[in-house]
Protein backbone atom coordinates (compact mmCIF):
# COMPACT_ATOMS: atom_id res chain seq x y z
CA UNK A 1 85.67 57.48 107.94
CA UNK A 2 85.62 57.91 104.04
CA UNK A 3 88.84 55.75 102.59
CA UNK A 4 89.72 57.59 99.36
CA UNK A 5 91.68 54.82 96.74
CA UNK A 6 94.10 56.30 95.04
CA UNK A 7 94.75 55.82 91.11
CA UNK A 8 97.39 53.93 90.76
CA UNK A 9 99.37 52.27 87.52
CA UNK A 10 100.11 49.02 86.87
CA UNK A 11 103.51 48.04 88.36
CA UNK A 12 105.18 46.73 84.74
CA UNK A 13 107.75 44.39 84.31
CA UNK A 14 110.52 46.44 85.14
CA UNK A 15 109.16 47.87 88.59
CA UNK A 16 108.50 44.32 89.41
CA UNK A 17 112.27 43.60 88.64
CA UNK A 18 113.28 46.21 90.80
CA UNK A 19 110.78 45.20 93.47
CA UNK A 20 112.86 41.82 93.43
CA UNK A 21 116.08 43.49 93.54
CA UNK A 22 115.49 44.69 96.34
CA UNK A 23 114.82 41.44 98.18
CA UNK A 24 117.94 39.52 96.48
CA UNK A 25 121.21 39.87 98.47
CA UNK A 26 123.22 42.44 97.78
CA UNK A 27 125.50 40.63 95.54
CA UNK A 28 124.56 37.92 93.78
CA UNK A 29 126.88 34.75 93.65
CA UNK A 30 127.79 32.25 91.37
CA UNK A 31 124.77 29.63 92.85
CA UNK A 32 122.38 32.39 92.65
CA UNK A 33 121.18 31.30 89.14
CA UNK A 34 118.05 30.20 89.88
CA UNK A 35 116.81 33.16 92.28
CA UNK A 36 118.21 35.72 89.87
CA UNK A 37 116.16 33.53 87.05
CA UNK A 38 113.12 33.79 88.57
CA UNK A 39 113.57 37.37 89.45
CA UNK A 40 113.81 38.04 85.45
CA UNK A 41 117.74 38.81 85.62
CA UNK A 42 120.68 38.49 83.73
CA UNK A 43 123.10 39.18 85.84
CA UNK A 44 126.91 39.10 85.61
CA UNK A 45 126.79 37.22 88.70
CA UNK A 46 126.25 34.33 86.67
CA UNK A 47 129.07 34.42 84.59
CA UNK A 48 133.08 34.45 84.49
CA UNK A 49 133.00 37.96 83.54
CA UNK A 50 130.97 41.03 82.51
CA UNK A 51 132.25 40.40 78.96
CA UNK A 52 131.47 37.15 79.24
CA UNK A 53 127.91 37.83 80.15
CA UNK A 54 127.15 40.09 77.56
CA UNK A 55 128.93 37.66 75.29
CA UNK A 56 125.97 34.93 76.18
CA UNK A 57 123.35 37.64 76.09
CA UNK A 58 122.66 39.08 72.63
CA UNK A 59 120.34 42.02 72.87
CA UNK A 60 119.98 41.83 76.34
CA UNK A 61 120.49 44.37 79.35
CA UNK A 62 122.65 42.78 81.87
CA UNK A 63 122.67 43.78 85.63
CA UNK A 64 126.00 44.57 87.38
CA UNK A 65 125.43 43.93 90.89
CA UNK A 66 127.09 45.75 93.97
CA UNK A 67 130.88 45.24 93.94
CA UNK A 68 134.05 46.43 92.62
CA UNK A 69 134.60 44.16 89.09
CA UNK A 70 138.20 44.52 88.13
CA UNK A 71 139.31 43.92 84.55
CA UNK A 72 142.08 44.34 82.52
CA UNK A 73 140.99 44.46 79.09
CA UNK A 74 137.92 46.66 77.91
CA UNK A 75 134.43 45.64 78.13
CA UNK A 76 132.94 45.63 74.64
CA UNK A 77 129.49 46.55 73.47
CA UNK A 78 128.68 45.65 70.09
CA UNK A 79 125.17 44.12 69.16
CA UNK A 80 121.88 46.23 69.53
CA UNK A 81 119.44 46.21 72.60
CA UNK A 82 121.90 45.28 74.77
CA UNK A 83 123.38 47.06 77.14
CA UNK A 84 124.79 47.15 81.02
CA UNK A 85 123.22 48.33 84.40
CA UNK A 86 123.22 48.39 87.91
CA UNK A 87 124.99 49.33 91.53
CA UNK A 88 128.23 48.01 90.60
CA UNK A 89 131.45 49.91 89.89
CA UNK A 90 133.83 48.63 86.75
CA UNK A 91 137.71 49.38 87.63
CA UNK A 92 140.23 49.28 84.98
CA UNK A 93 143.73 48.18 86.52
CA UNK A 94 145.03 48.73 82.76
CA UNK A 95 145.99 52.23 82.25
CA UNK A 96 146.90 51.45 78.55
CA UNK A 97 142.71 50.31 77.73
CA UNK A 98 139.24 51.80 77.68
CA UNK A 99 137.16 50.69 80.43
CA UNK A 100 133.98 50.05 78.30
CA UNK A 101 133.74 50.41 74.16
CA UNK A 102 130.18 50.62 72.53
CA UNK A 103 130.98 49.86 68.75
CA UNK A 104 128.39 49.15 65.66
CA UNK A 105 125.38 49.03 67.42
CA UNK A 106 121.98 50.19 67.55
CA UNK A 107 119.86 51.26 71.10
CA UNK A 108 122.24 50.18 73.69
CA UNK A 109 121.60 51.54 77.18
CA UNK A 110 123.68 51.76 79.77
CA UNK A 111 122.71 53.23 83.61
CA UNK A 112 123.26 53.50 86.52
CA UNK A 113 126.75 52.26 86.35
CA UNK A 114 130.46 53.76 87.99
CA UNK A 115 133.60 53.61 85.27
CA UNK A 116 136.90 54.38 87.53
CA UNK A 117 140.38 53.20 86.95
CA UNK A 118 142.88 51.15 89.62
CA UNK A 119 144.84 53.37 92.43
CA UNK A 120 147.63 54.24 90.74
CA UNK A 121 146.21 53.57 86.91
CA UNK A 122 144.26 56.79 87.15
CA UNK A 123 146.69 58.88 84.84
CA UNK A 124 145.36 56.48 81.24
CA UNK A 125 146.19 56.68 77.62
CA UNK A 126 142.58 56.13 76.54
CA UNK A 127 138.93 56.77 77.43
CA UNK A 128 136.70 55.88 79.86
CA UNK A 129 133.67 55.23 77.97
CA UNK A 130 134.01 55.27 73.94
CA UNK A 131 130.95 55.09 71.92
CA UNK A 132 131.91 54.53 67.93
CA UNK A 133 130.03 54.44 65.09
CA UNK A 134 126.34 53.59 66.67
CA UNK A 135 122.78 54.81 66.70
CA UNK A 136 120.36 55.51 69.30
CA UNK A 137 122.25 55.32 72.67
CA UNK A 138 121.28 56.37 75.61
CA UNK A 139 124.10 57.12 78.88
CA UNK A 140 122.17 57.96 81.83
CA UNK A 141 123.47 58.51 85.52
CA UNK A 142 126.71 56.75 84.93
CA UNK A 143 129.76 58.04 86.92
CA UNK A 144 133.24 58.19 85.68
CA UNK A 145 135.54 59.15 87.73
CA UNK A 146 139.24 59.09 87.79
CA UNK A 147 140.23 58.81 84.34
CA UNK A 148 142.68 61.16 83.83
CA UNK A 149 143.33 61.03 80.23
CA UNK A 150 144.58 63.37 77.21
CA UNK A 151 141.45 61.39 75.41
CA UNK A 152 137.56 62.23 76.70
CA UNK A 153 136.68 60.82 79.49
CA UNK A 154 133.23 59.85 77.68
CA UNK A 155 134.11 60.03 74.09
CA UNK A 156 131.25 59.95 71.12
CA UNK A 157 132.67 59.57 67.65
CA UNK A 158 130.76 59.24 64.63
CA UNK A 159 127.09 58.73 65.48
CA UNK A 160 124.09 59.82 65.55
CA UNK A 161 121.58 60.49 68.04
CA UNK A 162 123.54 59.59 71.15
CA UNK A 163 122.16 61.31 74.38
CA UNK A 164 124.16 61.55 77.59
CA UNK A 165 121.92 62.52 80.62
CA UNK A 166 122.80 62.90 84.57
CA UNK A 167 125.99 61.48 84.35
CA UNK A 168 128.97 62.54 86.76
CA UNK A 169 132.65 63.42 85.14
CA UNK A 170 134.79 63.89 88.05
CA UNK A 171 138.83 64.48 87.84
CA UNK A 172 139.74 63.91 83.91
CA UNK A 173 142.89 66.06 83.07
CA UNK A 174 146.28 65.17 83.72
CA UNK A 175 149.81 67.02 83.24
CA UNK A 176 150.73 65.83 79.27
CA UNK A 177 152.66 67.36 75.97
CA UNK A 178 150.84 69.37 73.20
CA UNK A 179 152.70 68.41 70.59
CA UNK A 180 152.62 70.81 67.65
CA UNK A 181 155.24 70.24 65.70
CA UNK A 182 153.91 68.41 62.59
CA UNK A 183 151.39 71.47 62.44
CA UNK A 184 152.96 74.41 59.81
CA UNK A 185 150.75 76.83 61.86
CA UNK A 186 152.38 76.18 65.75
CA UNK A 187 155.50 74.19 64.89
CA UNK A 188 156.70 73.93 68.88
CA UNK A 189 155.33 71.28 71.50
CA UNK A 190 155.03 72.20 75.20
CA UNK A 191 153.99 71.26 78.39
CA UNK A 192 150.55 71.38 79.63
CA UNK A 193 147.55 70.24 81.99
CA UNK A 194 144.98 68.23 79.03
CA UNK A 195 142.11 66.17 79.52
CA UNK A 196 138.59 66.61 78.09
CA UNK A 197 135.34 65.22 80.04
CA UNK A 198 132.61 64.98 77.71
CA UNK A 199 133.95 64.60 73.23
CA UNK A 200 131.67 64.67 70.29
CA UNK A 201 133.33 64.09 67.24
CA UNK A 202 131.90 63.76 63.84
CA UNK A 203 128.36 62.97 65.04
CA UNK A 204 124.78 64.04 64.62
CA UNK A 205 121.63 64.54 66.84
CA UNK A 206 123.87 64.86 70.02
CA UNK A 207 122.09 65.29 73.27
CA UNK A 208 123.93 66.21 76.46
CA UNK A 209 121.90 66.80 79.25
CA UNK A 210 121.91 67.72 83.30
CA UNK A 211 125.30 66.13 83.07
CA UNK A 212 128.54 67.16 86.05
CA UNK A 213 132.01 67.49 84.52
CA UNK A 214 133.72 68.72 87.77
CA UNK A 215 138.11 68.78 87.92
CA UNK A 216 139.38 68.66 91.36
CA UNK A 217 142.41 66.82 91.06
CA UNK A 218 144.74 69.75 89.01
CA UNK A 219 144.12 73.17 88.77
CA UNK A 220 145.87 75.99 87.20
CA UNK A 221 147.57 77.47 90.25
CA UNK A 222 151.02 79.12 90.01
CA UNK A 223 152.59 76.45 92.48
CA UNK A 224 151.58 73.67 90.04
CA UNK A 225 153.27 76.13 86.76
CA UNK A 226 156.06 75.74 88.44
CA UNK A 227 156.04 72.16 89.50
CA UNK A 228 155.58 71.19 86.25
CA UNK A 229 157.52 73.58 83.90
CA UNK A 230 153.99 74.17 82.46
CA UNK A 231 153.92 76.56 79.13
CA UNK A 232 157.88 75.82 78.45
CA UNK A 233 158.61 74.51 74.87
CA UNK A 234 160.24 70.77 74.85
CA UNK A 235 160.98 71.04 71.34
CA UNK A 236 160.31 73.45 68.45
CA UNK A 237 160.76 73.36 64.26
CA UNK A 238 163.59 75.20 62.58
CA UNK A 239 160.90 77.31 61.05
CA UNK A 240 158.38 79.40 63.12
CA UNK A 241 154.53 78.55 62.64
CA UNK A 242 152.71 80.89 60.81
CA UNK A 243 150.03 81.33 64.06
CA UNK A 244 152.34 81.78 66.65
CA UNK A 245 153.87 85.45 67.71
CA UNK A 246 157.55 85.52 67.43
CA UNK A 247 157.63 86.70 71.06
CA UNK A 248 156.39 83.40 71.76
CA UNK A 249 158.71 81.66 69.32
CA UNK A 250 161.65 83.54 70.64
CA UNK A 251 160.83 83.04 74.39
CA UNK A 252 159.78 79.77 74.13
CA UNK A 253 157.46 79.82 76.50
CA UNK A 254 153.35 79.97 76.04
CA UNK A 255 150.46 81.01 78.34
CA UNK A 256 148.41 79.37 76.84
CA UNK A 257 149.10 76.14 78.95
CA UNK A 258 145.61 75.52 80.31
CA UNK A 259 144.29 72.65 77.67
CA UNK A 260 141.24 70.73 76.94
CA UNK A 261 137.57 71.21 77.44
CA UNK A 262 134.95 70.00 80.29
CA UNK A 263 132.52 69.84 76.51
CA UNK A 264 134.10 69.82 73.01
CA UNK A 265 131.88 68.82 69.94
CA UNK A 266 134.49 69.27 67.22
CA UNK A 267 134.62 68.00 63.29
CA UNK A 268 133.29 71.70 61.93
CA UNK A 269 131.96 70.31 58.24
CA UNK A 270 129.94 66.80 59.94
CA UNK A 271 129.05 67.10 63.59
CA UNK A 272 125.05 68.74 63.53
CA UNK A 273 122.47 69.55 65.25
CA UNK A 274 123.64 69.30 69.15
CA UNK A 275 121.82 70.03 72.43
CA UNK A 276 123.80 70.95 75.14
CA UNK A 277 121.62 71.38 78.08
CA UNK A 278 121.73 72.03 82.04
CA UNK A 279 125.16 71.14 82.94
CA UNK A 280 127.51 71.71 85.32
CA UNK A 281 130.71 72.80 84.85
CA UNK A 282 133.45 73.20 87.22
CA UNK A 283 137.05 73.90 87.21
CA UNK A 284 137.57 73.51 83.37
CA UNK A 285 140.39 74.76 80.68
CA UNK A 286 137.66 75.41 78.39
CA UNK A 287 133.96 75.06 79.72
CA UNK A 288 132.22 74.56 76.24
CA UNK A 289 134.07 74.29 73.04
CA UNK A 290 132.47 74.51 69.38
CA UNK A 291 133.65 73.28 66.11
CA UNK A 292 129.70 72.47 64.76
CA UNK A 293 126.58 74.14 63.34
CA UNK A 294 123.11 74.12 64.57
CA UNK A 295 123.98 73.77 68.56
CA UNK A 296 122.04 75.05 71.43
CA UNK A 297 123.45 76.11 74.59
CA UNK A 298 121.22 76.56 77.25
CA UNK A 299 120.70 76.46 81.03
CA UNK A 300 124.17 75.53 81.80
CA UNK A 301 126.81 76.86 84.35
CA UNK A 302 130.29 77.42 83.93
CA UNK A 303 131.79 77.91 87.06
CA UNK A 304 135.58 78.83 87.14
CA UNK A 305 137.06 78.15 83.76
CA UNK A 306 139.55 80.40 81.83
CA UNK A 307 137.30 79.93 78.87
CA UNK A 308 133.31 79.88 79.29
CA UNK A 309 132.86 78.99 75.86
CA UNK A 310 133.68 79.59 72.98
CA UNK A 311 132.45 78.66 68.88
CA UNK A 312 134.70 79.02 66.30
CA UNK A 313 136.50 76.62 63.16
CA UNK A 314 133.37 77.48 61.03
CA UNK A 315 130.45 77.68 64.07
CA UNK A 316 127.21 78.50 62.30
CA UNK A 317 123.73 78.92 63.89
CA UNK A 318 124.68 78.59 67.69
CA UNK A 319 122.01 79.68 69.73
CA UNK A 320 123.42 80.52 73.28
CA UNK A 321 120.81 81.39 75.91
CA UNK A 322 119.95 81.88 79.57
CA UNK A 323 123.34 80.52 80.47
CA UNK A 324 125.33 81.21 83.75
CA UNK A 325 128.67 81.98 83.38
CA UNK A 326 130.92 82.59 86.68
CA UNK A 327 134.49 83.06 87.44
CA UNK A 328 135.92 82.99 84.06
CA UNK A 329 139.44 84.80 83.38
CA UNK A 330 139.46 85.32 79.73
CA UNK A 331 136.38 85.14 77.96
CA UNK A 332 132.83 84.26 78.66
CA UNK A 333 131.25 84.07 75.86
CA UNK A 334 133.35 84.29 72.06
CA UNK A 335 133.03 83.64 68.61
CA UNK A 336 135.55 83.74 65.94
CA UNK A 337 136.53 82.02 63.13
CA UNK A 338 139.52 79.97 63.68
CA UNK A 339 142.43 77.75 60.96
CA UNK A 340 139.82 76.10 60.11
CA UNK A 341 137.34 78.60 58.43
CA UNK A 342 136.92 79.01 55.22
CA UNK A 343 135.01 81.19 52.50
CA UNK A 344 133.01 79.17 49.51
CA UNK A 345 135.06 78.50 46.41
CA UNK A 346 134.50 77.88 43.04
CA UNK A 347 136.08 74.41 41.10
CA UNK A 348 139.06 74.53 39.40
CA UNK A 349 140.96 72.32 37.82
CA UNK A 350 142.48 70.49 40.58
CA UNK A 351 139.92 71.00 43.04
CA UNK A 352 135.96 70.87 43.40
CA UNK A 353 133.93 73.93 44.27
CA UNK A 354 133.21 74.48 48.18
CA UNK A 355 130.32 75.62 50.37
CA UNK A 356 132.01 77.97 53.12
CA UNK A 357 132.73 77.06 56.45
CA UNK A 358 132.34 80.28 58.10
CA UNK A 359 131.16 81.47 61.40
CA UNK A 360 128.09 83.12 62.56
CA UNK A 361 124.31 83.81 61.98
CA UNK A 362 124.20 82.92 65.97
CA UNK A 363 122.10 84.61 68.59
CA UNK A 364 123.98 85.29 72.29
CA UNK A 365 120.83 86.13 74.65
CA UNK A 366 119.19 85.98 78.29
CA UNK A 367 122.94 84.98 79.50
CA UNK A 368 124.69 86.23 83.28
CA UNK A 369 128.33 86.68 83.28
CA UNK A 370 129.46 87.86 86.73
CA UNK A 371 132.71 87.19 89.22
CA UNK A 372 134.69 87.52 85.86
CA UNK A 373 138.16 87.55 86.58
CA UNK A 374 137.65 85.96 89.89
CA UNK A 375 138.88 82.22 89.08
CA UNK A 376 141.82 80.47 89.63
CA UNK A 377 143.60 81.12 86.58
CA UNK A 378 143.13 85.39 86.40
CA UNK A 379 146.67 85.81 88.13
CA UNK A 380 148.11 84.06 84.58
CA UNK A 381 146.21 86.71 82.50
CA UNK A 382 145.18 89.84 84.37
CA UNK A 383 142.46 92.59 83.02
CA UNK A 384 143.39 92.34 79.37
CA UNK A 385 140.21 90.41 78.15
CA UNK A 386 136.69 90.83 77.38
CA UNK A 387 133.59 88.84 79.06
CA UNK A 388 131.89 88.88 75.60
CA UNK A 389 134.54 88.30 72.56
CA UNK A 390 133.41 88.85 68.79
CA UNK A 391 137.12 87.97 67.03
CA UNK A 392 139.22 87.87 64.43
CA UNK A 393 140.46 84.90 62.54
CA UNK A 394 143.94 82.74 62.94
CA UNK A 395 144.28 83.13 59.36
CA UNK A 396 144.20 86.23 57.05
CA UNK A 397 141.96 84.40 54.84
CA UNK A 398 139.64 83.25 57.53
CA UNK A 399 136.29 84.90 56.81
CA UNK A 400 134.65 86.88 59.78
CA UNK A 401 131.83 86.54 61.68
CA UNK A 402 128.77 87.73 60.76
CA UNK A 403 125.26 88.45 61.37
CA UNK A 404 124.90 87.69 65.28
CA UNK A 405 122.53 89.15 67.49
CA UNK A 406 123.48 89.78 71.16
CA UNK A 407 120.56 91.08 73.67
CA UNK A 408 119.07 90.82 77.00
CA UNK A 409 122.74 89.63 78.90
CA UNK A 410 124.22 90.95 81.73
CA UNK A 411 127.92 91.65 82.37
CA UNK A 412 127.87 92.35 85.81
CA UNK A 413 131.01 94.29 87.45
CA UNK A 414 131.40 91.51 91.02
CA UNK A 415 133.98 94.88 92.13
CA UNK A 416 130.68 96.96 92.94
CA UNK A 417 130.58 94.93 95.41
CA UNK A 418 133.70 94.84 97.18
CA UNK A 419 133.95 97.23 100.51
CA UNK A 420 137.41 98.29 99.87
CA UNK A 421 138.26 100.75 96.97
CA UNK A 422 140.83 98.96 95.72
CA UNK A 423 139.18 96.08 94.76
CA UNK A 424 136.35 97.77 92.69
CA UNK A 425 137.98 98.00 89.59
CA UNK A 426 136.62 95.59 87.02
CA UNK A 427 139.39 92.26 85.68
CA UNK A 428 138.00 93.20 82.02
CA UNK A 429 139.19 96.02 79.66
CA UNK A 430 136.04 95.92 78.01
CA UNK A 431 132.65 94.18 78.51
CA UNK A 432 132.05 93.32 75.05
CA UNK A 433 134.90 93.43 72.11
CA UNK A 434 134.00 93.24 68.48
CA UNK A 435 136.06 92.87 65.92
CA UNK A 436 136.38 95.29 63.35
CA UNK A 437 136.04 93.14 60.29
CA UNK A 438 132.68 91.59 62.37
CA UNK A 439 129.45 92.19 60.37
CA UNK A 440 125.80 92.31 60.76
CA UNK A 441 126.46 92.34 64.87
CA UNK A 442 123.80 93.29 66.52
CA UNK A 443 123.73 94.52 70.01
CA UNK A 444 120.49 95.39 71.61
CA UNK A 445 118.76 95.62 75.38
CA UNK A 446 122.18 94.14 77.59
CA UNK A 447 123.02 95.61 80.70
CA UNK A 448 127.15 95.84 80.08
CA UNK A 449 128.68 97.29 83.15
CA UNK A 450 132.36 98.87 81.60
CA UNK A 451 135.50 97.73 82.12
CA UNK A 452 138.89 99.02 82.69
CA UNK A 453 138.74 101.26 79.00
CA UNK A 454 134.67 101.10 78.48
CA UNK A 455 132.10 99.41 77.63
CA UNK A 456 133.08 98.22 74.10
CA UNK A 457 135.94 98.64 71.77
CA UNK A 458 133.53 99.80 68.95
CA UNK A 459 130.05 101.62 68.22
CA UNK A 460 127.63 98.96 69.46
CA UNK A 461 124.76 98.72 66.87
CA UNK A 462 121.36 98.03 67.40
């Protein structure tokens, strides 16, 4: 008999650590120094506290071990190469505090890791995970669940080169107030479901990848409308906003009640150059939302959102491709410029000249959009919406899109499908809407099954 040896690497010094793991008790105690030592450990074990360990450890990655650890004041992160990891789960019995903070630091790492809050804690005035002002991190299959928050659940703010990978979101919104009033454009605050899973602010180099942001907690069903009050103004300016429709103003009452985003990377004029890449999305306000240039969305699902997504606020080169959007009650897929757009200006006395902040030179291709009109929140809207959305600005002075090519998607009538009759009709007026100020859009090779009034509200041109 002819014993074939196999090829096999080295085991390095991390295999071996996991190799010791794995004969250690579960969780290690207090007199376990010495075994957790020789294993090559630092473990929170051996400390007070998890702050307290990473306190001691400098540029170290510090194990969390099996267990609950409850705390009551944020865990901090702030010198480079350290980091946290491990089986354990971190619960926050503070609703007021962040469970963990990464601040001024370079190549932190944490993995591996579950963020919740207390029972009863869950609805929180601030994030789960906030990463400020640091270089180089890297999130990978950490859970947070239960942090129902108007803040992100995971929140990035002014970095660069953060990547978030195979992490679980799971049950981040929460009923709340949009309050509007200091704004001259809305002037009214209501009531509303909020929360965001995943927010990118004012950052660079952003990688989010094969990442879950699933809501299961609150969804946008008429019984909870009602519970709730949601879309009724609380308060409202003496003066109208300039956005909002004075049916709106006069009813007091918005649609529009459905807030937040599973994915936002906001700050139009400084966050760059984002990958957003094989998620999940389920159950979501908003399943992507854009305020950036030079993004790529690909490979992800939205399942069951009002919104799919959507770029606008001065969106430039957004490359959206071989996406799967299902179940999505207003829009799919839209551009548009939004209050925040604006054309290039020259200086003048009491200003300095401006590069624009428009929208466009973006490429929709390769995408699915079917079951549209088919999610929860389609009774609150009905048929008047598109699956693909070219639009206008909030603002007469917001300049329009431009130069986008759409090919190769598929709008895809779920009705055809239906035995009965009745049901056949498409939930879209149109498949695709374009604005008529839109230029340079480009629509080539789609298969765009009409809706209720056609296929599109204008010439399509190739």
């Amino acid at each position: 008999m002819t014993v074939i040896e196999l090829n096999r690497p080295p085991i390095n010094q991390i295999s071996m650590t996991f190799l010791v793991l794995l004969l250690l008790p579960r969780t290690l105690k207090a007199d376990d120094v010495a075994t957790a030592s020789l294993a090559g450990l630092i473990s929170v074990s051996q400390y007070g506290s998890i702050q307290e360990a990473l306190d001691a450890n400098p540029h170290q990655v510090v194990y969390l071990p099996t267990g609950d650890h409850k705390i009551n004041d944020r865990v901090l992160i702030r010198t480079d190469r350290s980091g946290l990891y491990g089986p354990g789960r971190i619960v926050q019995t503070n609703s007021k505090a962040a469970i963990l903070q990464i601040r001024n630091a370079k190549d932190v790492q944490l993995h591996d890791l579950t963020l919740s809050r207390a029972k009863g804690s869950e609805e929180a005035t601030a994030e789960a995970l906030f990463i400020h002002q640091s270089e180089d991190v890297v999130i990978d299959n950490v859970q947070v669940i239960d942090n129902r928050s108007n803040a992100g659940a995971l929140t990035i703010r002014e970095c660069q080169n953060v990547k978030v990978r195979n992490c679980l979101i799971r049950n981040y919104m929460r009923i709340s107030v949009d309050d509007r009033t200091k704004s001259m454009d809305w002037g009214y605050a209501f009531r509303c479901i909020d929360g965001t899973g995943i927010s990118v602010t004012s950052s660079r180099g952003t990688v989010l990848q094969g990442n879950q942001v699933i809501e299961k907690q609150l969804l946008p069903m008429l019984e909870v409308k009602e519970k709730y009050g949601l879309g009724e103004f609380i308060k409202k300016n003496e003066k109208k906003g300039t956005i909002i429709s004075q049916e709106t103003w006069d009813r007091e009452y918005t649609s529009n009640w459905h807030q937040g985003s599973a994915i936002i990377v906001t700050s139009p004029t400084e966050s760059d150059y984002t990958q957003i890449l094989g998620n999940y999305i389920e159950n979501a306000a908003q399943g992507i939302d854009l305020h950036s240039d030079h993004v790529i969305v690909s490979q992800n699902i939205v399942n069951n959102a009002l919104i799919g997504m959507k770029a606008m606020h001065g969106s430039r080169h957004v490359l959206i491709i071989g996406n799967q959007f299902s179940k999505n009650d207003l829009w799919s897929i839209g551009l548009m410029p939004g209050a925040a757009s604006y054309a290039a200006a020259e200086a003048k006395e009491d200003s300095e000249a401006r590069k624009s902040n428009s929208d466009g030179g973006s490429i929709i291709a390769n995408n699915i959009i079917s079951e549209f009109g088919y999610g929860n929140a389609h009774w609150n809207w009905g048929n008047a919406s598109a699956p693909i959305r070219i639009d206008e600005g909030q603002k007469p002075d917001n300049p329009p899109v431009s130069a986008v090519i759409i090919q190769g998607n598929i709008v895809y009538n779920t009705g055809n499908d239906e035995a009965s009759d009745e049901d056949k009709g498409p939930r879209y007026n149109y498949a695709i809407q374009i604005n008529q100020k839109a230029t340079e859009i480009r629509v080539s090779n789609n298969i765009l099954q009409p809706g209720q009034d056609g296929i599109s509200n204008v010439e399509l041109k190739p």
